[in-house]
C-alpha atoms as a PDB file:
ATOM      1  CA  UNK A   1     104.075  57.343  84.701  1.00  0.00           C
ATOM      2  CA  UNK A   2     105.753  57.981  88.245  1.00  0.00           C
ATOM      3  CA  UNK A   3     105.980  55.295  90.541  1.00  0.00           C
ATOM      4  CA  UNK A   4     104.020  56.246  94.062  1.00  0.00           C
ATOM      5  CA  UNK A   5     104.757  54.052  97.106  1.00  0.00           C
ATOM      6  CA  UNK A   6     102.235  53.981  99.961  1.00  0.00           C
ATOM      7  CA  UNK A   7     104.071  53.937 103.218  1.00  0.00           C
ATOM      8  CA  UNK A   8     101.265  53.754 105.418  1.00  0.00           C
ATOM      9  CA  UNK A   9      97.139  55.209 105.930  1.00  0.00           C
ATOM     10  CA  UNK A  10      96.365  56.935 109.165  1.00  0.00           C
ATOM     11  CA  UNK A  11      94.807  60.074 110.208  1.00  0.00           C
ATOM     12  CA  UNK A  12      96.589  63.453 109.435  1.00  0.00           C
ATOM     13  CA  UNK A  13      97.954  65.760 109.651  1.00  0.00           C
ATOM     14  CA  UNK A  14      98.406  63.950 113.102  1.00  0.00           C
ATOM     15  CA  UNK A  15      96.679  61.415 115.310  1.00  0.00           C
ATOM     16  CA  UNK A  16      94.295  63.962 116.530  1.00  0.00           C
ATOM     17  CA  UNK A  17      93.599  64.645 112.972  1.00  0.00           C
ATOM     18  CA  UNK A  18      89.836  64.998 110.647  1.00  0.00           C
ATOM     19  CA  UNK A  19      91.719  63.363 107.837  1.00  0.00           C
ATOM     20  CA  UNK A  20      92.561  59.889 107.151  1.00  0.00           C
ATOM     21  CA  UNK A  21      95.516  59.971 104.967  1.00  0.00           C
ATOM     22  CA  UNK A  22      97.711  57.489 102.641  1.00  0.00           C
ATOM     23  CA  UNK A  23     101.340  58.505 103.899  1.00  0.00           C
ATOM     24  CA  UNK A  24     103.304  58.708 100.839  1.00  0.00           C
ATOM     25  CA  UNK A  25     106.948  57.885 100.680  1.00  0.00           C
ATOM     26  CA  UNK A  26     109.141  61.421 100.031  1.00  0.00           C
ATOM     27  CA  UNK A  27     111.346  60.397  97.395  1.00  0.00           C
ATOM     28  CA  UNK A  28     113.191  62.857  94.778  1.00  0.00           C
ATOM     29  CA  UNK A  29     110.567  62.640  92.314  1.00  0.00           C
ATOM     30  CA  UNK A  30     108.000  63.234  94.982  1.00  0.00           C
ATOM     31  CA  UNK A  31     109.951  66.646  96.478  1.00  0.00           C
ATOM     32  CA  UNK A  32     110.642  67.604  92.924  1.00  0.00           C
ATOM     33  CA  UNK A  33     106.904  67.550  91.868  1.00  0.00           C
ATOM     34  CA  UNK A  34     105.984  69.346  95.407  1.00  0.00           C
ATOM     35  CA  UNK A  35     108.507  72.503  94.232  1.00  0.00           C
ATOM     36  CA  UNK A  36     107.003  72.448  90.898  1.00  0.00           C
ATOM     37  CA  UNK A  37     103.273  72.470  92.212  1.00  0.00           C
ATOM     38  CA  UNK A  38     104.230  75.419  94.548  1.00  0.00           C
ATOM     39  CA  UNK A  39     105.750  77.284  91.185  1.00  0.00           C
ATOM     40  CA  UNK A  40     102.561  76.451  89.330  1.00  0.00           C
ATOM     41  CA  UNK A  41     100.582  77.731  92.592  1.00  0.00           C
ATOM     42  CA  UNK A  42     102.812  81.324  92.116  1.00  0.00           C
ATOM     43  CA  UNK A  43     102.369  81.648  88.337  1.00  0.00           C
ATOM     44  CA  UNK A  44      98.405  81.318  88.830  1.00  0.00           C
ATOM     45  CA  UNK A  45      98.904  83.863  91.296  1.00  0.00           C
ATOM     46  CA  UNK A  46      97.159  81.385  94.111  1.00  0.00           C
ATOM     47  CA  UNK A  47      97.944  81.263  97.449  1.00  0.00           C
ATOM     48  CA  UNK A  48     100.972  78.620  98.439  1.00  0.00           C
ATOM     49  CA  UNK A  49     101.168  78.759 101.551  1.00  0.00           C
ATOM     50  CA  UNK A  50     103.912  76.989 103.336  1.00  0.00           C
ATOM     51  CA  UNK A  51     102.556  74.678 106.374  1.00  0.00           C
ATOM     52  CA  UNK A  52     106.092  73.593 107.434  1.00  0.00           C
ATOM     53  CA  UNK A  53     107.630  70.332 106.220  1.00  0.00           C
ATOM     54  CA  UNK A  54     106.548  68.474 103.198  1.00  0.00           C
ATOM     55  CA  UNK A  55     104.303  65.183 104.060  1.00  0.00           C
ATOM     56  CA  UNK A  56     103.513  63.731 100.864  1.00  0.00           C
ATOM     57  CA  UNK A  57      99.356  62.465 100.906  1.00  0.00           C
ATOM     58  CA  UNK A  58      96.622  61.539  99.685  1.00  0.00           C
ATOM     59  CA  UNK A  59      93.297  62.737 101.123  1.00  0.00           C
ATOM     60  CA  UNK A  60      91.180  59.366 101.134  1.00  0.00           C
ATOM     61  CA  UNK A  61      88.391  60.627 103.594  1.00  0.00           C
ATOM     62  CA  UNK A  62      87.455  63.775 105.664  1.00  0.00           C
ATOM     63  CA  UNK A  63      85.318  63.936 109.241  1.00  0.00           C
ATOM     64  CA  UNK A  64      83.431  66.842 109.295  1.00  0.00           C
ATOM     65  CA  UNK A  65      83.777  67.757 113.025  1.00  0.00           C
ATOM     66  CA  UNK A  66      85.457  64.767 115.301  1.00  0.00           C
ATOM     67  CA  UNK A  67      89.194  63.715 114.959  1.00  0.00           C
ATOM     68  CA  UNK A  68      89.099  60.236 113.848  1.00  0.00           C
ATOM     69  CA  UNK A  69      89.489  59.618 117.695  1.00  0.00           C
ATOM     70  CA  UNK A  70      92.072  57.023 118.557  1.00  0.00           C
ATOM     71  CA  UNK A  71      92.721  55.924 115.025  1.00  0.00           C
ATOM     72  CA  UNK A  72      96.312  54.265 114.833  1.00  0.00           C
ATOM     73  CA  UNK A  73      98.540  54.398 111.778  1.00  0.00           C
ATOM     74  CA  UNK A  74      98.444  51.039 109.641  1.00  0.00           C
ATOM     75  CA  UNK A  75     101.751  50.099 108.148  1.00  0.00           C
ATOM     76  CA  UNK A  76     101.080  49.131 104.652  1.00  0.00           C
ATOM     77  CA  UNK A  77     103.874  47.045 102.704  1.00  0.00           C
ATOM     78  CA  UNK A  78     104.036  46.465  99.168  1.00  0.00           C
ATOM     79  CA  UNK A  79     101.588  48.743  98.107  1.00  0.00           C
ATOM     80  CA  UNK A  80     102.443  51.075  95.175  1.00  0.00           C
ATOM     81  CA  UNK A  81     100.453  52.851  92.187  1.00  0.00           C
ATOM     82  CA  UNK A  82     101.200  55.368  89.193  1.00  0.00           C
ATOM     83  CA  UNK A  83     100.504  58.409  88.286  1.00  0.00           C
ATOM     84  CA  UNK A  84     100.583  60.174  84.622  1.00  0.00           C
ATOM     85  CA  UNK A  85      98.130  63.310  85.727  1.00  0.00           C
ATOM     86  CA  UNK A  86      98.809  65.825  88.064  1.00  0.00           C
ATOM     87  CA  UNK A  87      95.687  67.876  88.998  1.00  0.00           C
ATOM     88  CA  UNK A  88      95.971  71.000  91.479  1.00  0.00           C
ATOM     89  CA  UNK A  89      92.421  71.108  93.368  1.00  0.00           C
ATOM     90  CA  UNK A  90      91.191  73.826  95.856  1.00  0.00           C
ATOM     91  CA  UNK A  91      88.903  71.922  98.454  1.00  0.00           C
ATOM     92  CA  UNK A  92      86.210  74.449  99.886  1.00  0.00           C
ATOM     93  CA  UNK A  93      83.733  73.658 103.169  1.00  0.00           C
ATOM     94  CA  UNK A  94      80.209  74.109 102.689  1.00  0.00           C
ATOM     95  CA  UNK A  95      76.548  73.444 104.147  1.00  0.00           C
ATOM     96  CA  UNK A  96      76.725  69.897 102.297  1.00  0.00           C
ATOM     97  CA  UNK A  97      80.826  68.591 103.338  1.00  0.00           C
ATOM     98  CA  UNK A  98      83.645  69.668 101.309  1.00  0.00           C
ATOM     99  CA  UNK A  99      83.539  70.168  97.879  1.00  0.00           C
ATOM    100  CA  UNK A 100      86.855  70.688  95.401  1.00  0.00           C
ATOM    101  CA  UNK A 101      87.119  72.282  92.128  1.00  0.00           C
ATOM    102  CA  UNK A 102      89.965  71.345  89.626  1.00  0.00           C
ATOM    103  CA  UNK A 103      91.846  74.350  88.891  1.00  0.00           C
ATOM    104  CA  UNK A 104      94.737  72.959  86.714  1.00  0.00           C
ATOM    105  CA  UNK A 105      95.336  69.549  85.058  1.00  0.00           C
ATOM    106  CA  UNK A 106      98.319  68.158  82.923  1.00  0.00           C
ATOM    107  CA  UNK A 107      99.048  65.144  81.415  1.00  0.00           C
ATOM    108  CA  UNK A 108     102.627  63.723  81.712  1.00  0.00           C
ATOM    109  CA  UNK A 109     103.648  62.582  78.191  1.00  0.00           C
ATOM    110  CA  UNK A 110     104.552  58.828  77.981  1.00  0.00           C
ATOM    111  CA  UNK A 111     108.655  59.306  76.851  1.00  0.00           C
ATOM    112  CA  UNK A 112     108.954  62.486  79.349  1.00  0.00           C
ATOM    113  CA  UNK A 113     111.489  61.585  82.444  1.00  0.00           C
ATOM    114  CA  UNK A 114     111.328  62.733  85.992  1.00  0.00           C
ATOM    115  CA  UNK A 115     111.982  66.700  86.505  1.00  0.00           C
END
């Protein structure tokens, strides 16, 4: 499993944002696994579309039509998890909130390394 460490949770993609977001921090491992998901995105032929720098996230919650108003960024220390799945998801609005669809799932095997 890959080490993740949570740097912080606030709204994104910035304060103004609908999302409220654990801020990942960007190590190696995390930039190598963002290139491979975009190469996995091209080989299924789906759209990777390229939104500027990489800010490694997790989506914890989504406001349907406000910001999250004057929401501040919380600092967060010692607060790490692992992953051994990576899942690719396409999240898609409708009547009843977003709803997401797994479109690819693997398994990282227990004596594979990083890369």
């Amino acid at each position: 499993p890959q080490t993740i460490r949570v740097r912080a949770i606030g709204p994104f993609p910035d304060r103004r944002g609908r999302i409220l977001a654990a801020w990942l921090e960007p190590g190696e491992s995390l930039c190598r696994l963002f290139d491979g998901v975009k190469n996995i995105l091209t080989t299924l032929q789906l759209s990777a579309d390229d939104h500027g720098e990489f800010r490694p996230h997790l989506t914890l919650a989504r406001r349907r039509s406000k910001s999250l108003g004057a929401a501040q960024e919380a600092v967060v220390s010692e607060l790490e998890f692992s992953a051994d799945t990576l899942g690719i998801y396409q999240g898609m609005s409708t009547d009843q909130g977003y709803r997401y669809h797994c479109l690819f799932s693997i398994e990282r095997s227990a004596g594979s390394s990083a890369g």
